[in-house]
C-alpha atoms as a PDB file:
ATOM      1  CA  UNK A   1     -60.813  26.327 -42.321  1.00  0.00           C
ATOM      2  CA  UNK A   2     -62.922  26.219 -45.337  1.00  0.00           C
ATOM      3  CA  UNK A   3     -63.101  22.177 -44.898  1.00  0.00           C
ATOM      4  CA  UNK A   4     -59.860  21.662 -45.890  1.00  0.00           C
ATOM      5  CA  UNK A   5     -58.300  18.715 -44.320  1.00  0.00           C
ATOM      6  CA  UNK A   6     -54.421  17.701 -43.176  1.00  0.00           C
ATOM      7  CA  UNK A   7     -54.649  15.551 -46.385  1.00  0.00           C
ATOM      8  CA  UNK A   8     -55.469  18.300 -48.744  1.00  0.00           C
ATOM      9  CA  UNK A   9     -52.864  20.922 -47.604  1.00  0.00           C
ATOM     10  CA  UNK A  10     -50.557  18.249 -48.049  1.00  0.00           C
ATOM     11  CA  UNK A  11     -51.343  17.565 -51.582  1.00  0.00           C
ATOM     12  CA  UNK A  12     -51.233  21.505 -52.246  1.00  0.00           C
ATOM     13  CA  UNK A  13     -47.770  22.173 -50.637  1.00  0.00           C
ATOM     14  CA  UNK A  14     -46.646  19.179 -52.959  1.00  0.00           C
ATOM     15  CA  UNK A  15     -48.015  20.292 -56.061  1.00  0.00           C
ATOM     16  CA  UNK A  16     -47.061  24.255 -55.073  1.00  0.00           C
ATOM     17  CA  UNK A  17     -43.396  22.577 -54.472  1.00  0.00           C
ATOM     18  CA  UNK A  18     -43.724  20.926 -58.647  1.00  0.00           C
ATOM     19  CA  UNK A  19     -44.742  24.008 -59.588  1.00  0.00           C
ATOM     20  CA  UNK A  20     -42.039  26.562 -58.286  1.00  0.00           C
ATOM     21  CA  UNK A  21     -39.708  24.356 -56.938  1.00  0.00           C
ATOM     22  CA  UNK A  22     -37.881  24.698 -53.189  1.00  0.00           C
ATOM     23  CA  UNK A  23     -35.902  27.747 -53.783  1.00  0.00           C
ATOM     24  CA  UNK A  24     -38.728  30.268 -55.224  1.00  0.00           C
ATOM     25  CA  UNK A  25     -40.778  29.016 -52.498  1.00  0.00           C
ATOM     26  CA  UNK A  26     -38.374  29.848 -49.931  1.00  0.00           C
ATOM     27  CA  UNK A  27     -37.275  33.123 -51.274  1.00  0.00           C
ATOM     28  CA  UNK A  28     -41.058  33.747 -51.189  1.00  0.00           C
ATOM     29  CA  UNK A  29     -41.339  33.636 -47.453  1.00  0.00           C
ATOM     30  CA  UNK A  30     -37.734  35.482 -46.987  1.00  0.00           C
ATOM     31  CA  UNK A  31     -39.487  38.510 -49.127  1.00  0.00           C
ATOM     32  CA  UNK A  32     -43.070  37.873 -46.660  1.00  0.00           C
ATOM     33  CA  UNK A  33     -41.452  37.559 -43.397  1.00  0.00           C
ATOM     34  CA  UNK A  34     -39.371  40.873 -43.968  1.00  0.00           C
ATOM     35  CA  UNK A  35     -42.469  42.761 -45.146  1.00  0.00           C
ATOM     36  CA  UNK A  36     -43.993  41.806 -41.980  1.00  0.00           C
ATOM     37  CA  UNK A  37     -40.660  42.582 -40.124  1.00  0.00           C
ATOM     38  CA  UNK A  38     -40.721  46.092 -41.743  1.00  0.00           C
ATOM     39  CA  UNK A  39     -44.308  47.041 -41.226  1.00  0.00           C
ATOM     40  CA  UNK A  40     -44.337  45.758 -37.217  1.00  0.00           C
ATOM     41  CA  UNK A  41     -41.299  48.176 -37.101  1.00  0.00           C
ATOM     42  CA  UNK A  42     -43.265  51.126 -38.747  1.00  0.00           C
ATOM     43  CA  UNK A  43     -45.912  50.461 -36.530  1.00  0.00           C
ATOM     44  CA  UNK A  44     -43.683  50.383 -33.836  1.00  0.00           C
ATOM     45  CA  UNK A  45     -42.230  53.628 -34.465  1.00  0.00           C
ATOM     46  CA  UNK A  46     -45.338  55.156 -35.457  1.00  0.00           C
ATOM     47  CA  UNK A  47     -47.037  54.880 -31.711  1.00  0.00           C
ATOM     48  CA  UNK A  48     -43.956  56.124 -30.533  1.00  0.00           C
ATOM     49  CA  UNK A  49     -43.130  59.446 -32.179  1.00  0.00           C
ATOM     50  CA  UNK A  50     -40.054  61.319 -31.224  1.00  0.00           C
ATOM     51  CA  UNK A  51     -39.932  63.956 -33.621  1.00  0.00           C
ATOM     52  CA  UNK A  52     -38.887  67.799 -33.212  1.00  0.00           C
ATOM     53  CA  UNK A  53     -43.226  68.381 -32.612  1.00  0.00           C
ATOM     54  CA  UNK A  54     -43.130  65.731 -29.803  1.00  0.00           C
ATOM     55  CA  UNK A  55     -43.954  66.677 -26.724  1.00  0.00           C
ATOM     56  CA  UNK A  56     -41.661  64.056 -25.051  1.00  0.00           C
ATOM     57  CA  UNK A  57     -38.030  64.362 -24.704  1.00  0.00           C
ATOM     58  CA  UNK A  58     -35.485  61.596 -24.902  1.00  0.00           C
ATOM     59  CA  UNK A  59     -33.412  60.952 -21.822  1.00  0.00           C
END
């Protein structure tokens, strides 16, 4: 993982904490883990069309 140790991630999560401090940080993976939320659900609903050209019908 591009040699980067346990010691090293450390010191970058503590500096990235100095930096933008606790609450941009966590609003920063709110806003990442509902992208990621949204596109799985596109995806989702993507493989699974329903629409009036389906050819399936909903019971």
């Amino acid at each position: 993982m591009f040699g980067l140790g346990v010691q090293e991630l450390l010191l970058i999560l503590i500096i990235l904490v100095f930096v933008f401090g606790t609450s941009r940080i966590a609003d920063l993976g709110k806003g990442m883990g509902e992208g990621i939320r949204n596109f799985k659900k596109a995806v989702k609903d993507d493989s699974n069309p329903s629409g009036p050209g389906s050819t399936e019908e909903k019971k």
